[in-house]
PDB file of N, CA and C in Angstrom:
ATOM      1  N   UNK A   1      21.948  50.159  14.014  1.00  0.00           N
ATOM      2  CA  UNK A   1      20.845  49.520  13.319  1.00  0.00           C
ATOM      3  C   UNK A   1      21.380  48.861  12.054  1.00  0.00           C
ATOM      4  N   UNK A   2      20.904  47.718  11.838  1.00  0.00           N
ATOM      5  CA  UNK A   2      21.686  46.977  10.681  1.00  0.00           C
ATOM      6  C   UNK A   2      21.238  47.900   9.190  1.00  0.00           C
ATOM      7  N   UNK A   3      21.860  47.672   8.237  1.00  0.00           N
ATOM      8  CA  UNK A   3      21.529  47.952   6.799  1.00  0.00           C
ATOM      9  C   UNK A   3      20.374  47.504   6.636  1.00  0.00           C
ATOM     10  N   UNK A   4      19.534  46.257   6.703  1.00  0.00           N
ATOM     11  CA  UNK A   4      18.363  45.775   6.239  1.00  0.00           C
ATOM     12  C   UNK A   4      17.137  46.430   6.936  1.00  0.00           C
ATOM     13  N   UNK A   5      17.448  46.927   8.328  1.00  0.00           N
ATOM     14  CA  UNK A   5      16.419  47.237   8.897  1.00  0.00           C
ATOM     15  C   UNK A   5      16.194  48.910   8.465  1.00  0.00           C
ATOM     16  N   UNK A   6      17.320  49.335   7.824  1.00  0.00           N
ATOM     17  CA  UNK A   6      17.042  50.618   7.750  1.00  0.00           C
ATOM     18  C   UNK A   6      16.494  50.705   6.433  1.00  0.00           C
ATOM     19  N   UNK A   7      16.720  50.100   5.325  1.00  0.00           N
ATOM     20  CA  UNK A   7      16.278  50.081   4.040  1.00  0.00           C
ATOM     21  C   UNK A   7      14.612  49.704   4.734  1.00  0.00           C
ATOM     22  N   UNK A   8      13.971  48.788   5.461  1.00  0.00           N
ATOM     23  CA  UNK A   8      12.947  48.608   5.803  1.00  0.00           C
ATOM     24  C   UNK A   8      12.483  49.831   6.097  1.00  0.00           C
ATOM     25  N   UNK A   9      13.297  50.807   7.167  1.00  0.00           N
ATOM     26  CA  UNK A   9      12.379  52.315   7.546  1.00  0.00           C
ATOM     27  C   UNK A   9      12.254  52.861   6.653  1.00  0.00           C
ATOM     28  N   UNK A  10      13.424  52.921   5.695  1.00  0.00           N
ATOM     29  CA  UNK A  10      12.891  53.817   4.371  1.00  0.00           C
ATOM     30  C   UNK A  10      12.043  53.428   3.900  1.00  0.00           C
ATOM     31  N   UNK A  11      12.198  52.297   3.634  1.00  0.00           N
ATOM     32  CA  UNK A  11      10.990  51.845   2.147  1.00  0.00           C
ATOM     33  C   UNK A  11       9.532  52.037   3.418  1.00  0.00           C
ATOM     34  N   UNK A  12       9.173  52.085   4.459  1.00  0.00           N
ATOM     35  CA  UNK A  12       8.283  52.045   4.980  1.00  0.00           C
ATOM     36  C   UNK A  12       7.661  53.731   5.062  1.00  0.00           C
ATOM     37  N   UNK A  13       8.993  54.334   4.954  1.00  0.00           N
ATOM     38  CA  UNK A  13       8.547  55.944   5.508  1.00  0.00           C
ATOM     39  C   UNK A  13       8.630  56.546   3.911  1.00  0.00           C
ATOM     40  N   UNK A  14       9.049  55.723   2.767  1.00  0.00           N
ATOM     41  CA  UNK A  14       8.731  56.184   1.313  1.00  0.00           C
ATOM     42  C   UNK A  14       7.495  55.939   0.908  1.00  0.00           C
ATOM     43  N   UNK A  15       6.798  54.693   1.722  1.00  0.00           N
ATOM     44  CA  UNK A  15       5.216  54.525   1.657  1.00  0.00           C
ATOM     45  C   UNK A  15       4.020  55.729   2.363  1.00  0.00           C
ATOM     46  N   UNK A  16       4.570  56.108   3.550  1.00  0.00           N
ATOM     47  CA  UNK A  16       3.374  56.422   3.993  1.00  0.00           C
ATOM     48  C   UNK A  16       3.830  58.198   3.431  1.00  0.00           C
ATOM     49  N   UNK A  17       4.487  58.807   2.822  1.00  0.00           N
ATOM     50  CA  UNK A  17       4.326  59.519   1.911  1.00  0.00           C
ATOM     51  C   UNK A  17       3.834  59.462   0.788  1.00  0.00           C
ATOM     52  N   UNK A  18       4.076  58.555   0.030  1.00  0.00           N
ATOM     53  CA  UNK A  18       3.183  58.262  -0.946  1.00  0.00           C
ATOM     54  C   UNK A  18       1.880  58.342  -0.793  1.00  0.00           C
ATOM     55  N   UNK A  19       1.815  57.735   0.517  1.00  0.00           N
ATOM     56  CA  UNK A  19      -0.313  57.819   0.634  1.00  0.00           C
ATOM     57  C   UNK A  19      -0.519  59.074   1.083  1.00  0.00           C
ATOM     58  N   UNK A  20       0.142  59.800   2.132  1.00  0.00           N
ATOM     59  CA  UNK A  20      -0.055  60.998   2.357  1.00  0.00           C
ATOM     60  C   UNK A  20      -0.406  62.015   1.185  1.00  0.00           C
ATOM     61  N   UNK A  21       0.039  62.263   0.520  1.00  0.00           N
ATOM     62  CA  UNK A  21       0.666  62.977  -1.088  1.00  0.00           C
ATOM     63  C   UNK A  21      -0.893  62.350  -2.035  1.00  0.00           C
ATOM     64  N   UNK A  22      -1.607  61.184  -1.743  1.00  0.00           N
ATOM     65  CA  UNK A  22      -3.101  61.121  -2.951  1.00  0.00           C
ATOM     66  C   UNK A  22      -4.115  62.001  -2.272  1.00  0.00           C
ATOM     67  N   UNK A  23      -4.535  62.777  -2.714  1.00  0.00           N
ATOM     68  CA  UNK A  23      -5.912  63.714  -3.273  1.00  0.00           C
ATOM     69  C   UNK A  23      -6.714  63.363  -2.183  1.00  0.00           C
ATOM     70  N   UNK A  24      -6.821  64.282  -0.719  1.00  0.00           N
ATOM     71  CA  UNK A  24      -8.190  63.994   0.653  1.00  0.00           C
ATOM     72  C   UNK A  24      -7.359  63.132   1.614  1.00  0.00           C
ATOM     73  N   UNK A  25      -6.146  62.510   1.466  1.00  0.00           N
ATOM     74  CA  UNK A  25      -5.465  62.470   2.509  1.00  0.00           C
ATOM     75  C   UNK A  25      -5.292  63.381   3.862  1.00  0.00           C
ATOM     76  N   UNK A  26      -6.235  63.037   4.900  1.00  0.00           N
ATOM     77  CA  UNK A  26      -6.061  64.058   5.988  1.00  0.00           C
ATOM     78  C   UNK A  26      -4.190  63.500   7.027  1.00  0.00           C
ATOM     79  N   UNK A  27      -4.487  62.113   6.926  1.00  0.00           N
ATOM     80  CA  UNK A  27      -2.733  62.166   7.882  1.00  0.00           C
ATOM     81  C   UNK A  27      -3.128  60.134   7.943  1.00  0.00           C
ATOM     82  N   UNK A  28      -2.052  59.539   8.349  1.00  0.00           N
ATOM     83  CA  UNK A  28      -1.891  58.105   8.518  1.00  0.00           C
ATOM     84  C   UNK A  28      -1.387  58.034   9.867  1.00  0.00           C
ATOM     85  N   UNK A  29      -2.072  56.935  10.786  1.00  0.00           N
ATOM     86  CA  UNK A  29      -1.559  56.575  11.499  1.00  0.00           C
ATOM     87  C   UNK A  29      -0.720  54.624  11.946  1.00  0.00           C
ATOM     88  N   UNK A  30       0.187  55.151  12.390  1.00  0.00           N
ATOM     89  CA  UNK A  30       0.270  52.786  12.678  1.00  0.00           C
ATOM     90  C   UNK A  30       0.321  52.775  14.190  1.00  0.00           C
ATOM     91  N   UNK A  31      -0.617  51.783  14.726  1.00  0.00           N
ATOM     92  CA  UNK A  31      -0.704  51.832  15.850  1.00  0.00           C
ATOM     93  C   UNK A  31      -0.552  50.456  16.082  1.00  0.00           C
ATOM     94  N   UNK A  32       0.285  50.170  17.490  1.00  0.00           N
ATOM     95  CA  UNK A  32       1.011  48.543  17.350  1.00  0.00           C
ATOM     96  C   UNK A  32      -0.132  47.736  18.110  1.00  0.00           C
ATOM     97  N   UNK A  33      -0.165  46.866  18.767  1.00  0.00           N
ATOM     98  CA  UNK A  33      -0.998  46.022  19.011  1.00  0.00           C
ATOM     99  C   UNK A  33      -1.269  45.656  20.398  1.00  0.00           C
ATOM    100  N   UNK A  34      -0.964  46.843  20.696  1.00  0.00           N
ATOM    101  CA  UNK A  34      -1.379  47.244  22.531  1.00  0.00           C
ATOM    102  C   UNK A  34      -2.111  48.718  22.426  1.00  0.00           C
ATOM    103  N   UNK A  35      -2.555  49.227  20.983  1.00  0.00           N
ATOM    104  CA  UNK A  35      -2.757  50.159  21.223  1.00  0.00           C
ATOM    105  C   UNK A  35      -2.342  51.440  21.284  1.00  0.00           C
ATOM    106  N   UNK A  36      -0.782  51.454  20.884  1.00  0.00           N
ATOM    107  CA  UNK A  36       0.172  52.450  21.096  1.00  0.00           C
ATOM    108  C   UNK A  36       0.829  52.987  19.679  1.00  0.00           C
ATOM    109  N   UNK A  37       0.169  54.476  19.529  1.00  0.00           N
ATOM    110  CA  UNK A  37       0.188  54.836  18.354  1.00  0.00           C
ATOM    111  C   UNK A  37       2.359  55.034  17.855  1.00  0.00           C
ATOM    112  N   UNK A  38       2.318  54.152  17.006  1.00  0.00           N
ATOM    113  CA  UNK A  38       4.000  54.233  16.846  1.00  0.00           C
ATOM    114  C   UNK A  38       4.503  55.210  15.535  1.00  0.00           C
ATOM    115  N   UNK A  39       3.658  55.701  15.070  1.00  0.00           N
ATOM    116  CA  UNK A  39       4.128  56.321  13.651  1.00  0.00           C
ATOM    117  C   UNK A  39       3.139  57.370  13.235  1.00  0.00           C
ATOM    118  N   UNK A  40       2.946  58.834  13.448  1.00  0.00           N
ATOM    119  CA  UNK A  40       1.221  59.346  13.062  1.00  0.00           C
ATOM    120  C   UNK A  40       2.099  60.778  12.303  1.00  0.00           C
ATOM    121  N   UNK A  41       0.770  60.667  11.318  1.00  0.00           N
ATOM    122  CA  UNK A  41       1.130  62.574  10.876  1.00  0.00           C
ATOM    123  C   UNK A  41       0.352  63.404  11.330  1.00  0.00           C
ATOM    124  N   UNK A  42      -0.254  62.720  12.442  1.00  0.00           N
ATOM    125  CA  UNK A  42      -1.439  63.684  13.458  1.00  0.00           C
ATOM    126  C   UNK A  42      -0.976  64.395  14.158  1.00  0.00           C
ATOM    127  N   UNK A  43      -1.541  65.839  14.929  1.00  0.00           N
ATOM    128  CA  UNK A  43      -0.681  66.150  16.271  1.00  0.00           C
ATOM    129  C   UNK A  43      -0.805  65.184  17.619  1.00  0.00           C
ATOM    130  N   UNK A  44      -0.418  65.429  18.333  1.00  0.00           N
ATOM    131  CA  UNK A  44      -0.185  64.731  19.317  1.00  0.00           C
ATOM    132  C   UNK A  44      -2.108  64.435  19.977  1.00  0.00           C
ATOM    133  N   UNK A  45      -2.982  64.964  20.518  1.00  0.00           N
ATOM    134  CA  UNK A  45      -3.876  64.845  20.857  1.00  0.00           C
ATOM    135  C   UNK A  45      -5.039  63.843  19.777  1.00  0.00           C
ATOM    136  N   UNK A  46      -4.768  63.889  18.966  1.00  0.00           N
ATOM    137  CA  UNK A  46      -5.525  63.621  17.451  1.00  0.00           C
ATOM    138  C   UNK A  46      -5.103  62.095  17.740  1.00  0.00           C
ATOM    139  N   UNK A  47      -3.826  61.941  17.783  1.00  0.00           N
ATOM    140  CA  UNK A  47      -3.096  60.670  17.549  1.00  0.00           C
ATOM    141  C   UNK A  47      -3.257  59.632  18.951  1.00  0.00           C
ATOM    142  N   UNK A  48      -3.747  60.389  19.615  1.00  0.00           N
ATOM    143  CA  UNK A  48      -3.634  59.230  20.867  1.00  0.00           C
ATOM    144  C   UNK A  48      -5.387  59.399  20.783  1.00  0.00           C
ATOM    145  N   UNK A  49      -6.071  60.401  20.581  1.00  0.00           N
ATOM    146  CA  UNK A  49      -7.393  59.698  20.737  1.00  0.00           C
ATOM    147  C   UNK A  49      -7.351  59.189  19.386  1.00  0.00           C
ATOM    148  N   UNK A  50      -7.746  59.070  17.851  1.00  0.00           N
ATOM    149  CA  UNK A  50      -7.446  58.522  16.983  1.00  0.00           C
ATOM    150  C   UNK A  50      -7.463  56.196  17.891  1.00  0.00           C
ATOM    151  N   UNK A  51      -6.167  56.370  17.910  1.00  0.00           N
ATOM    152  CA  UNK A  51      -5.233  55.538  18.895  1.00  0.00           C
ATOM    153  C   UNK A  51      -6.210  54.489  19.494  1.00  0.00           C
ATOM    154  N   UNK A  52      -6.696  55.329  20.655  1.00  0.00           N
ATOM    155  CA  UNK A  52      -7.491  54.281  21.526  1.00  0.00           C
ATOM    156  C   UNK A  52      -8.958  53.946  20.555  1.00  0.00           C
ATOM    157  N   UNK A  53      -9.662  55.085  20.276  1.00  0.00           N
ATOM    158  CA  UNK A  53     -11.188  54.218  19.318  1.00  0.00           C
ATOM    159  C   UNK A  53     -10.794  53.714  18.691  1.00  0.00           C
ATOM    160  N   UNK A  54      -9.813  53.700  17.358  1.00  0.00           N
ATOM    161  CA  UNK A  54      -9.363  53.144  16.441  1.00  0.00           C
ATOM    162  C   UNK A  54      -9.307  50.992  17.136  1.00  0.00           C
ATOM    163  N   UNK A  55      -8.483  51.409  17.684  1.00  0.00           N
ATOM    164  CA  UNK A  55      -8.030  50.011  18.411  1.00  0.00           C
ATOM    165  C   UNK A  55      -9.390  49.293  19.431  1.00  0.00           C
ATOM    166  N   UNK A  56     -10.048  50.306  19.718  1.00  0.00           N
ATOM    167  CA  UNK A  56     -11.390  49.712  20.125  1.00  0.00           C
ATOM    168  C   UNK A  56     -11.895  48.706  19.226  1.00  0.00           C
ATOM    169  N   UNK A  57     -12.535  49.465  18.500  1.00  0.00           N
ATOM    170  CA  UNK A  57     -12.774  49.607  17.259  1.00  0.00           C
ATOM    171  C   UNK A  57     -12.577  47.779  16.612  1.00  0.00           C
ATOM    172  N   UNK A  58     -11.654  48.077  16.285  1.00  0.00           N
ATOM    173  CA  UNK A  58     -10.824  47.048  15.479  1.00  0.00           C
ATOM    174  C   UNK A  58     -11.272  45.877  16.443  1.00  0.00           C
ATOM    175  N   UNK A  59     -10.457  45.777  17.724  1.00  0.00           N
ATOM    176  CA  UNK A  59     -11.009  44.513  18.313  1.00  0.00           C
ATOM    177  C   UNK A  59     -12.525  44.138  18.415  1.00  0.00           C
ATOM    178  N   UNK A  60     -13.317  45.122  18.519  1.00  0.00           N
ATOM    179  CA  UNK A  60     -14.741  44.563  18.644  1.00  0.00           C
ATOM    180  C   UNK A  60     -14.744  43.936  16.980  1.00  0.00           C
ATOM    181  N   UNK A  61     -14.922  44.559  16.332  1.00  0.00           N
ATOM    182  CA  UNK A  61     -15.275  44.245  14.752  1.00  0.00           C
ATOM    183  C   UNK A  61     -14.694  42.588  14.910  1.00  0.00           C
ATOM    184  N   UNK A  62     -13.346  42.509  14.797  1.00  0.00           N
ATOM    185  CA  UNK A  62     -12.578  41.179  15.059  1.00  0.00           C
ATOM    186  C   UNK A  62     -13.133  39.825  15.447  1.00  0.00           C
ATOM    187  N   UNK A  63     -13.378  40.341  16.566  1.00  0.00           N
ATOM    188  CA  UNK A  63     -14.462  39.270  17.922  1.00  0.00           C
ATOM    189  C   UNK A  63     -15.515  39.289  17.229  1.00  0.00           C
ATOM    190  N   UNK A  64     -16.565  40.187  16.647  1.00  0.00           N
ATOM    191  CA  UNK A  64     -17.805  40.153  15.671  1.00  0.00           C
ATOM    192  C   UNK A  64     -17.399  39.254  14.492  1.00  0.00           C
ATOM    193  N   UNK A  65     -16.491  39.276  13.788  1.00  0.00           N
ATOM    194  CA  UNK A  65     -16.311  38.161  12.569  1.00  0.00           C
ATOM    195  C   UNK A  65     -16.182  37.202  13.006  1.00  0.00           C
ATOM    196  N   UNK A  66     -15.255  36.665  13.794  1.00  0.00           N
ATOM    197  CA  UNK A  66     -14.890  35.411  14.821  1.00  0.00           C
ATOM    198  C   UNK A  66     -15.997  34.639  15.167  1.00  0.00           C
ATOM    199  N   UNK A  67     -17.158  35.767  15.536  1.00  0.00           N
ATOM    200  CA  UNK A  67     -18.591  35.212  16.219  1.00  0.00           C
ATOM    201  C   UNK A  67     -18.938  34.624  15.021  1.00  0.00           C
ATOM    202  N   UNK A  68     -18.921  35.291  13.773  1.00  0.00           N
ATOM    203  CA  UNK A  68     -19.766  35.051  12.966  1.00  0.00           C
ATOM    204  C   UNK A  68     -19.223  33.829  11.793  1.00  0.00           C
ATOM    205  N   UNK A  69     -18.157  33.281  12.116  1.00  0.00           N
ATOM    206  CA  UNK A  69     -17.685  32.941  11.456  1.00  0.00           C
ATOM    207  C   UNK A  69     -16.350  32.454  11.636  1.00  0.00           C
ATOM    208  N   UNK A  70     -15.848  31.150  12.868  1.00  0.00           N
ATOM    209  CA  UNK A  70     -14.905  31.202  13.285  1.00  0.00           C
ATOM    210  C   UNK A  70     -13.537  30.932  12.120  1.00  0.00           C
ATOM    211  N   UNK A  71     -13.946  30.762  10.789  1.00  0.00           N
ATOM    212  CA  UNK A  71     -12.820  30.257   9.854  1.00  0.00           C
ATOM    213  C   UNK A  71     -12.461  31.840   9.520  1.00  0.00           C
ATOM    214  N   UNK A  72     -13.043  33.035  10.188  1.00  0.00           N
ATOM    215  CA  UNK A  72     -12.834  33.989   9.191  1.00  0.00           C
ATOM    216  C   UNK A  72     -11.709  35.349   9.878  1.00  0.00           C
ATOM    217  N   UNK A  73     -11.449  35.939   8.869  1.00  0.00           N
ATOM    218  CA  UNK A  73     -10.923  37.268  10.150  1.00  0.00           C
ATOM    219  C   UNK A  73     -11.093  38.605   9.034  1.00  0.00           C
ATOM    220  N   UNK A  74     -10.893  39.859   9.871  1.00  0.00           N
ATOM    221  CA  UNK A  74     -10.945  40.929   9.860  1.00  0.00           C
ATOM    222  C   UNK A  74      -9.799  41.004   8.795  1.00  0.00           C
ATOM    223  N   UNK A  75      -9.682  41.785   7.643  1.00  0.00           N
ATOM    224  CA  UNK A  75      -8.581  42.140   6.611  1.00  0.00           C
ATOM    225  C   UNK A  75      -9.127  43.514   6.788  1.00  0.00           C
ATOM    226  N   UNK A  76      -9.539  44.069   5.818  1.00  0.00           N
ATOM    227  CA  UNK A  76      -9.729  45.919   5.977  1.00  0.00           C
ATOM    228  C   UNK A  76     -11.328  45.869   6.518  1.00  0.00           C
ATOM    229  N   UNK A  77     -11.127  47.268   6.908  1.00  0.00           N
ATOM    230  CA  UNK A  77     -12.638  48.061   7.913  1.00  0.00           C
ATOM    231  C   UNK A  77     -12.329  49.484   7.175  1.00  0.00           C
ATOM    232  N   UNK A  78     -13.598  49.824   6.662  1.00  0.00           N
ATOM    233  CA  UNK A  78     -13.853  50.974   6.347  1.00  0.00           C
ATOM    234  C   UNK A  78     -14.941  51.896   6.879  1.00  0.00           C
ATOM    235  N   UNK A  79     -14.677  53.013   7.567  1.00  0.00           N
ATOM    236  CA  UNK A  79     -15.680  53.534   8.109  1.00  0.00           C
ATOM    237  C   UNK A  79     -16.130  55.241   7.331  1.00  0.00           C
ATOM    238  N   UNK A  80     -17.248  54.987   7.571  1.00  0.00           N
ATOM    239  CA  UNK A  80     -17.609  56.631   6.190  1.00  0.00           C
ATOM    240  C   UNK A  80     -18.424  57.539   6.966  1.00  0.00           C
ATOM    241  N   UNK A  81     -18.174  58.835   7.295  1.00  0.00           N
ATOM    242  CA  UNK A  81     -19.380  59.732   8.034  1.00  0.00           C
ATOM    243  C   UNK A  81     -19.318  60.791   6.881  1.00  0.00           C
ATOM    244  N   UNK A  82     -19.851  61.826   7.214  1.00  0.00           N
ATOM    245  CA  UNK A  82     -20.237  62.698   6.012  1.00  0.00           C
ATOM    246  C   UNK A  82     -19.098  63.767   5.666  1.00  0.00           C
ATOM    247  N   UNK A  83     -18.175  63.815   6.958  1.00  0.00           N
ATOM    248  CA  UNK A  83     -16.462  64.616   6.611  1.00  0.00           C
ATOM    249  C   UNK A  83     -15.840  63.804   6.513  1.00  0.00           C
ATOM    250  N   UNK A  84     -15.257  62.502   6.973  1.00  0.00           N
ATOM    251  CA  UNK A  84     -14.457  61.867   6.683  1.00  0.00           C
ATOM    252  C   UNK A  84     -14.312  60.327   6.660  1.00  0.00           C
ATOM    253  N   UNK A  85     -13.317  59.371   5.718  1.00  0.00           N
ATOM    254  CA  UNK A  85     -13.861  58.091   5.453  1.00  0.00           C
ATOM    255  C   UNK A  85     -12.280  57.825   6.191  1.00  0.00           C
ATOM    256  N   UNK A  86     -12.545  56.787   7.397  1.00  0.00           N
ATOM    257  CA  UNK A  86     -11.366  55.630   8.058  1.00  0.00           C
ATOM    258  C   UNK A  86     -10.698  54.407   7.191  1.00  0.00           C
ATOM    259  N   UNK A  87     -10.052  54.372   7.133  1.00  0.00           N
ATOM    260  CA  UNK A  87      -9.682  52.774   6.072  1.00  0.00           C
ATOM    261  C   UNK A  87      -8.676  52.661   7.524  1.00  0.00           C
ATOM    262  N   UNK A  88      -9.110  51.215   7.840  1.00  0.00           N
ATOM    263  CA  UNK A  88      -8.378  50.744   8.654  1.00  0.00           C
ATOM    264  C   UNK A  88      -7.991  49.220   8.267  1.00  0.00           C
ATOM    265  N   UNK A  89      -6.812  49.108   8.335  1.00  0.00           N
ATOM    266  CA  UNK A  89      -6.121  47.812   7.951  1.00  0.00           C
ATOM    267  C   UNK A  89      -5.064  47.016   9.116  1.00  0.00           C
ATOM    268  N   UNK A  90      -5.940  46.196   9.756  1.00  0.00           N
ATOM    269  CA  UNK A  90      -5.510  45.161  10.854  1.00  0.00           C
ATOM    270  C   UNK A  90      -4.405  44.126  10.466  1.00  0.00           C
ATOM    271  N   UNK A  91      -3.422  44.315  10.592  1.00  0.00           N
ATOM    272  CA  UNK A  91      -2.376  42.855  10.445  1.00  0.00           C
ATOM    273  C   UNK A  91      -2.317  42.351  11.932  1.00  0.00           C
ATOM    274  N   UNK A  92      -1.375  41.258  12.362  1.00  0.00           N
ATOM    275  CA  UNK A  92      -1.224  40.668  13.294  1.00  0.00           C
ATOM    276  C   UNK A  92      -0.410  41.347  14.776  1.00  0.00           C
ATOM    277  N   UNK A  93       0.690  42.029  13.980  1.00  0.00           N
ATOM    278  CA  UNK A  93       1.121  43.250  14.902  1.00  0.00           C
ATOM    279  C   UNK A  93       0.820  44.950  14.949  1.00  0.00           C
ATOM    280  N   UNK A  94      -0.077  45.455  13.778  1.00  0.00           N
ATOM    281  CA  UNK A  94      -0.163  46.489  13.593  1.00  0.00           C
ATOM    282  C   UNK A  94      -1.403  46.852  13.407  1.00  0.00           C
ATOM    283  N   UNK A  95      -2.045  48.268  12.856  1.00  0.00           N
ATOM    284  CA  UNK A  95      -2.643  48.572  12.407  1.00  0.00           C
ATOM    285  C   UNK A  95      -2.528  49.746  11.679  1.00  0.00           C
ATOM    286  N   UNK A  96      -2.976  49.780  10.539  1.00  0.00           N
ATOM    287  CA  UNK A  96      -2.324  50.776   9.560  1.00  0.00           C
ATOM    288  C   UNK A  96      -3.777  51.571   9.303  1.00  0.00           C
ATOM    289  N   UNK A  97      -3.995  53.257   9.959  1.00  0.00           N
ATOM    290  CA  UNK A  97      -5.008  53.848   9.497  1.00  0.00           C
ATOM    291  C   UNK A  97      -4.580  55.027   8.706  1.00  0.00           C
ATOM    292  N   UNK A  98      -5.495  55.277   7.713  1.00  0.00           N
ATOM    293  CA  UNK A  98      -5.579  56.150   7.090  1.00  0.00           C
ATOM    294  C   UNK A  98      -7.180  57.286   7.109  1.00  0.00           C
ATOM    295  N   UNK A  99      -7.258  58.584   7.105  1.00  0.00           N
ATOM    296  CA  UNK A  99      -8.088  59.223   7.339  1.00  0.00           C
ATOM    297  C   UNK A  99      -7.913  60.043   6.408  1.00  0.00           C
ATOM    298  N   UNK A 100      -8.899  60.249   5.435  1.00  0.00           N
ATOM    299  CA  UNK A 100      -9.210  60.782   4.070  1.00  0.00           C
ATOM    300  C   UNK A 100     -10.878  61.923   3.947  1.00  0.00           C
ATOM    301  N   UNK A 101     -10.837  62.556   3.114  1.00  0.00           N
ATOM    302  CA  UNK A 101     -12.035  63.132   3.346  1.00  0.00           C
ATOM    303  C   UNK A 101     -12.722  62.846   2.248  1.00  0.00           C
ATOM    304  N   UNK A 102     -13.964  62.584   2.886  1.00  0.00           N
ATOM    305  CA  UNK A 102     -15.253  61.624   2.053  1.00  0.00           C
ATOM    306  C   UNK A 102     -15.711  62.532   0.736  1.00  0.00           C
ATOM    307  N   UNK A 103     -15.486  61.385  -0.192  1.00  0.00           N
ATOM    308  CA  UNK A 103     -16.241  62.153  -1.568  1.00  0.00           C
ATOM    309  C   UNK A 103     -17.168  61.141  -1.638  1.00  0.00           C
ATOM    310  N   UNK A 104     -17.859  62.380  -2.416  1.00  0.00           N
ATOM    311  CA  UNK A 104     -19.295  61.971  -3.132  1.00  0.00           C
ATOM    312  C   UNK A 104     -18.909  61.229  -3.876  1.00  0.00           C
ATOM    313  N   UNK A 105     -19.906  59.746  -3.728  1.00  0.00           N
ATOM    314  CA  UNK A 105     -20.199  58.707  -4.312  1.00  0.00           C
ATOM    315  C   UNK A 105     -21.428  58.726  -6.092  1.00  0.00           C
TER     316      UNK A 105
END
């Protein structure tokens, strides 16, 4: 693996510690763009269902902005139930979730 790509895993795997490590962090997942969870601090069952709604998910919302608005697109989705809040962040090849537990507003 070249030098550049590995400074990339680090600096990528020095990030998702960092988010792990703030205050109601339950675990992060990146899931690539078929759906296929590539990076999780979930166990294994968590992470593949996680995985598929997540990526549901995301594409409907997507196609819903698109409808609504073909100049526009999906940047972050936040979802809130009464245990826990989703921050989901769509790029072009990825998706970067995070699962946190919901505070009072």
């Amino acid at each position: 693996m070249p030098l550049r790509d590995r400074n990339k895993n680090a600096e990528l795997e020095e990030n998702l510690k960092r988010i792990c490590n703030y205050q109601g962090v339950n675990g992060i997942l990146i899931i690539n763009a078929d759906g296929i969870p590539i990076k999780s601090t979930f166990d294994q069952y968590t992470t593949v269902h996680y995985a598929a709604v997540i990526s549901a998910i995301t594409i409907q919302v997507k196609d819903l902005i698109k409808n609504l608005d073909s100049s526009d697109e999906l940047n972050f989705l936040r979802l809130r139930s009464e245990q826990n809040e989703i921050l989901i962040a769509p790029d072009k090849d990825y998706i970067l979730v995070v699962v946190q537990v919901s505070s009072e507003v």
